[in-house]
N, C-alpha and C. Protein backbone atom coordinates (compact mmCIF):
# COMPACT_ATOMS: atom_id res chain seq x y z
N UNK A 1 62.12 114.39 -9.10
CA UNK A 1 63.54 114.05 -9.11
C UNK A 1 64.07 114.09 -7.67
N UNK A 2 64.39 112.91 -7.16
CA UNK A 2 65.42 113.24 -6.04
C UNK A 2 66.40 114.39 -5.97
N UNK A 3 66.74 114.72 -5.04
CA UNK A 3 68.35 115.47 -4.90
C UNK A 3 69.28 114.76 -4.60
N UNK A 4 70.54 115.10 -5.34
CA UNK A 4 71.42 114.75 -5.45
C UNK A 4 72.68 114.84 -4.94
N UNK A 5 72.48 116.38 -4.66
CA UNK A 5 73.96 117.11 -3.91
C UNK A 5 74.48 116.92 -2.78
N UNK A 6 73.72 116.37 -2.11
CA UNK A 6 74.57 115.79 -0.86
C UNK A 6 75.23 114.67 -1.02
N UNK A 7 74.84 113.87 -2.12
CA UNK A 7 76.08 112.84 -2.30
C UNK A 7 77.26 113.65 -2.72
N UNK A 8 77.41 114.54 -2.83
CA UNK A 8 78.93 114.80 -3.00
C UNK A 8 79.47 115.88 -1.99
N UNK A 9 78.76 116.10 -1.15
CA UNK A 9 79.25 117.07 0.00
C UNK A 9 79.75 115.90 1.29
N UNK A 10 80.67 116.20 2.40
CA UNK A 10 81.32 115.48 3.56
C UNK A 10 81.34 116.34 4.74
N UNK A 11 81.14 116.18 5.92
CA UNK A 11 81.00 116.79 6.72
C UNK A 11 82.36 116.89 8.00
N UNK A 12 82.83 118.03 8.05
CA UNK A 12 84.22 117.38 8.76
C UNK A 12 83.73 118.15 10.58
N UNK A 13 83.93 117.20 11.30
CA UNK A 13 83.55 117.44 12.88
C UNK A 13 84.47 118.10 13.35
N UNK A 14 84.58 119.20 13.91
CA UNK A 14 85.67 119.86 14.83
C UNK A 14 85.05 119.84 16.36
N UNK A 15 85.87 120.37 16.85
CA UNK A 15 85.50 120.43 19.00
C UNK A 15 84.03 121.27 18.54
N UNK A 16 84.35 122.55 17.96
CA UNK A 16 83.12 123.42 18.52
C UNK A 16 82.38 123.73 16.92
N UNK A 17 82.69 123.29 15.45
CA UNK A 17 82.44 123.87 14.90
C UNK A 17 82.76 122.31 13.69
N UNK A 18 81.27 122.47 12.54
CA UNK A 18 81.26 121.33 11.09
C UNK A 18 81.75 122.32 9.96
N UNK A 19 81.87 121.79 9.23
CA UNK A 19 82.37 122.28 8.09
C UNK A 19 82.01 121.28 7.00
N UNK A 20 81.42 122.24 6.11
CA UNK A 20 80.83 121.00 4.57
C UNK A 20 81.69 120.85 3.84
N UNK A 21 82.12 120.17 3.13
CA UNK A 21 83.34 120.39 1.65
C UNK A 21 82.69 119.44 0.47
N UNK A 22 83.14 120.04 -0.47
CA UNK A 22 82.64 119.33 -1.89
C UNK A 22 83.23 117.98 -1.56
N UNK A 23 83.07 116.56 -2.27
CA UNK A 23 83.75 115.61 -2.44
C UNK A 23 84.70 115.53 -3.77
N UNK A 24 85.50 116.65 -4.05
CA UNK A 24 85.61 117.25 -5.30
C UNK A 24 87.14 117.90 -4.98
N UNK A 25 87.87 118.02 -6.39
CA UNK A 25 89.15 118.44 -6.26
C UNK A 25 90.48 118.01 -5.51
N UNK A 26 90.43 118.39 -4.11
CA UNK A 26 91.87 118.24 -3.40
C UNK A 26 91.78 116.61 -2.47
N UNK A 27 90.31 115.99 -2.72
CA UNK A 27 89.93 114.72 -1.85
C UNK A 27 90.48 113.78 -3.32
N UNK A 28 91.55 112.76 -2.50
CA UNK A 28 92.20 111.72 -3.40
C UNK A 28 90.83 110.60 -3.78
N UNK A 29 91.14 110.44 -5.24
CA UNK A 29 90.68 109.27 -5.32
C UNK A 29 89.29 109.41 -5.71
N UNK A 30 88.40 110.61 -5.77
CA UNK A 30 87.51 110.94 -6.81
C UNK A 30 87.00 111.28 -8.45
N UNK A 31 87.81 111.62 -8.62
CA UNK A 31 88.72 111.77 -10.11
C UNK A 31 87.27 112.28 -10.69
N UNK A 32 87.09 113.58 -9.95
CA UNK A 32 86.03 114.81 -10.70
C UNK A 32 86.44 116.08 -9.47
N UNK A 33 86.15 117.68 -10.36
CA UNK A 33 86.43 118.74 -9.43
C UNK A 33 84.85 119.47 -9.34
N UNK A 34 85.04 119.63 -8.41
CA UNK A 34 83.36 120.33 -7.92
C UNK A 34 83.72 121.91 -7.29
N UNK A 35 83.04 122.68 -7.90
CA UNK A 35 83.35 124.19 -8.13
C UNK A 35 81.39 125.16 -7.92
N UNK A 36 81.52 125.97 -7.48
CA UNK A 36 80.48 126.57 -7.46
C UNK A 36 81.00 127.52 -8.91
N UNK A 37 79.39 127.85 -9.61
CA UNK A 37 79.42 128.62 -10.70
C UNK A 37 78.83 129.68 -11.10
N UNK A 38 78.53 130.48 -11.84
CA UNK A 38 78.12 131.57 -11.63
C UNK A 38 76.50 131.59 -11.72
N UNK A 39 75.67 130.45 -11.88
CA UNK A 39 74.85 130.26 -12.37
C UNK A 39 74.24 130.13 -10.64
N UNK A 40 74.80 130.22 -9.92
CA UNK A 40 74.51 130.06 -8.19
C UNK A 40 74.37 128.30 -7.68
N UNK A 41 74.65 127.80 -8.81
CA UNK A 41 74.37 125.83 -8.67
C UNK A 41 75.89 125.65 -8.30
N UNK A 42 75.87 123.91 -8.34
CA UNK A 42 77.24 123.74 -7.95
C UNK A 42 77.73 122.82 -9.59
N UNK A 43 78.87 122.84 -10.41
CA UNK A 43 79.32 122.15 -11.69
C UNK A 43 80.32 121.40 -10.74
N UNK A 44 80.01 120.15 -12.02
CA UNK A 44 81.38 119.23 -11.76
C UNK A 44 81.97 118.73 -13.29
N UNK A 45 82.63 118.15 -12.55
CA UNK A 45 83.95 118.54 -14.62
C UNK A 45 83.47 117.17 -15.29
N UNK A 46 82.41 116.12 -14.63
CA UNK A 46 82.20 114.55 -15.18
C UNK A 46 80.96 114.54 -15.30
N UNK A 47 80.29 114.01 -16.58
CA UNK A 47 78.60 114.09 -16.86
C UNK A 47 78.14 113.12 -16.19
N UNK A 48 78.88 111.41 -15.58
CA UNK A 48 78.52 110.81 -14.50
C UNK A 48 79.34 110.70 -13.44
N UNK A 49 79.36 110.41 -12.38
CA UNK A 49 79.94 110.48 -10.94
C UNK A 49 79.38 109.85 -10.23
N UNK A 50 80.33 109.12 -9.59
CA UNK A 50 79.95 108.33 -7.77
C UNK A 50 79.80 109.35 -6.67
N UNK A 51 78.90 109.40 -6.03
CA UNK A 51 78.94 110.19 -4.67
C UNK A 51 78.78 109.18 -4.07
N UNK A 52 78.65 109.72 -2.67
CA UNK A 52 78.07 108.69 -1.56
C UNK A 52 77.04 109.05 -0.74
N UNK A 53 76.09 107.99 -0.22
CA UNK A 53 75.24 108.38 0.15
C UNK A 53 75.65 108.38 2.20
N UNK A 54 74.85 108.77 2.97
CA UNK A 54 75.06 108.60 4.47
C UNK A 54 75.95 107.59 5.05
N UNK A 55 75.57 106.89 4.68
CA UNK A 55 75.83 105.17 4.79
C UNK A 55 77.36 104.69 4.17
N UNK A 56 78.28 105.93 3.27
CA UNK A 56 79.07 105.38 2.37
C UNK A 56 79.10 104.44 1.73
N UNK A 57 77.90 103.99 1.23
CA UNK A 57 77.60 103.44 0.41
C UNK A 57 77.45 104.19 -1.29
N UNK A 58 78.30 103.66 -2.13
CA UNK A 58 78.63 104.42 -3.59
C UNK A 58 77.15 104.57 -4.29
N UNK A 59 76.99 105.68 -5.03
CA UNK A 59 75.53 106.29 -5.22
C UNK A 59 76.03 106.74 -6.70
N UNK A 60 75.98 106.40 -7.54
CA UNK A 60 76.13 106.49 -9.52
C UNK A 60 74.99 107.49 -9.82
N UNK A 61 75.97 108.35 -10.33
CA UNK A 61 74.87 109.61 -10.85
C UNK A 61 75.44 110.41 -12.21
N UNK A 62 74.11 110.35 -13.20
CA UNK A 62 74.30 110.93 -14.65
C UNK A 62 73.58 112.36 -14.25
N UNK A 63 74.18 113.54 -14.68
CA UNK A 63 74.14 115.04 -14.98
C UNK A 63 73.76 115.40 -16.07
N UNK A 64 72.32 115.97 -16.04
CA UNK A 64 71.96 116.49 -17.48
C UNK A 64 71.63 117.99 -17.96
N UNK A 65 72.03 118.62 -17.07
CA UNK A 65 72.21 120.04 -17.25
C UNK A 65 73.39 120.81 -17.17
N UNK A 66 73.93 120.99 -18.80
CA UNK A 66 75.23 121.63 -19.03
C UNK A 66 75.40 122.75 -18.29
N UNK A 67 76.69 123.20 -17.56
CA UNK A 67 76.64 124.80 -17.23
C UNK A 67 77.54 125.81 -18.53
N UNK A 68 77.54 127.04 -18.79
CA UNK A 68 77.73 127.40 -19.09
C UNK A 68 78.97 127.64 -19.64
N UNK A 69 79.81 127.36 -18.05
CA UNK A 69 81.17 127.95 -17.69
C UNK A 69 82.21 126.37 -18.05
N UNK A 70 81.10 125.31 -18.26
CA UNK A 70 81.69 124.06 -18.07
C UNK A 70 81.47 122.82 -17.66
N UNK A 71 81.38 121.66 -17.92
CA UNK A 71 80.70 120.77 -17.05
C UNK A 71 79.11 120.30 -16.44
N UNK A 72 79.21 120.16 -15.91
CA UNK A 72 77.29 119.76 -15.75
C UNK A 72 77.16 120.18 -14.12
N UNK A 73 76.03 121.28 -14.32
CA UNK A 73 75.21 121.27 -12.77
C UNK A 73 74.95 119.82 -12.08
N UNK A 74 75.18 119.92 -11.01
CA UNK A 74 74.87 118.73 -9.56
C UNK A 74 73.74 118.58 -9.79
N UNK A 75 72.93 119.67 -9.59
CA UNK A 75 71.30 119.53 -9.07
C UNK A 75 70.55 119.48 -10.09
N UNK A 76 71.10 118.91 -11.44
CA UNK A 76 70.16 118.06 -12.52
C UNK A 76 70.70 116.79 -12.41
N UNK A 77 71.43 116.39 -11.35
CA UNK A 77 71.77 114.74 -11.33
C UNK A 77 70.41 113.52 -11.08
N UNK A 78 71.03 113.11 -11.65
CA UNK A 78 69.61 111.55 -11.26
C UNK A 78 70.15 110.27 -11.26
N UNK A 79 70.13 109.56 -10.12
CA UNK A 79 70.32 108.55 -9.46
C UNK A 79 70.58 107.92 -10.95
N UNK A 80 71.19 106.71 -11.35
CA UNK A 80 71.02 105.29 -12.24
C UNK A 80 71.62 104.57 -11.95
């Protein structure tokens, strides 16, 4: 299985210092929330989702591992 989770992580450049952020929640225009869970994975609230890949180019991904707390683990996503 490929990985998946970096299609939904963004990298923001400062002078001296990056910072990762989910593509999830407070970013307009995704319409899914991405939450770490207790399970130590990352859930998102949609069983499929667009991420993006390097390129911003849109990357369609189905989630097949329920979490517990809610929603489907990232890192059972698979490309379709």
């Amino acid at each position: 299985m490929k990985k998946v989770l970096y299609l939904f992580h963004h990298i923001h450049h400062f002078k001296k210092e990056h910072e990762v952020h989910h593509c999830g929640g407070r970013h307009k225009g995704v319409g899914y929330i991405i939450e770490h869970c207790k399970c130590g994975k990352h859930r998102i609230d949609k069983e499929e989702a667009n991420g993006h890949d390097l390129d911003e180019n849109l990357v369609k991904v189905k989630f097949f591992e329920k979490c517990f707390e809610g929603g489907w683990h990232i890192e059972s996503g698979k490309i379709i």
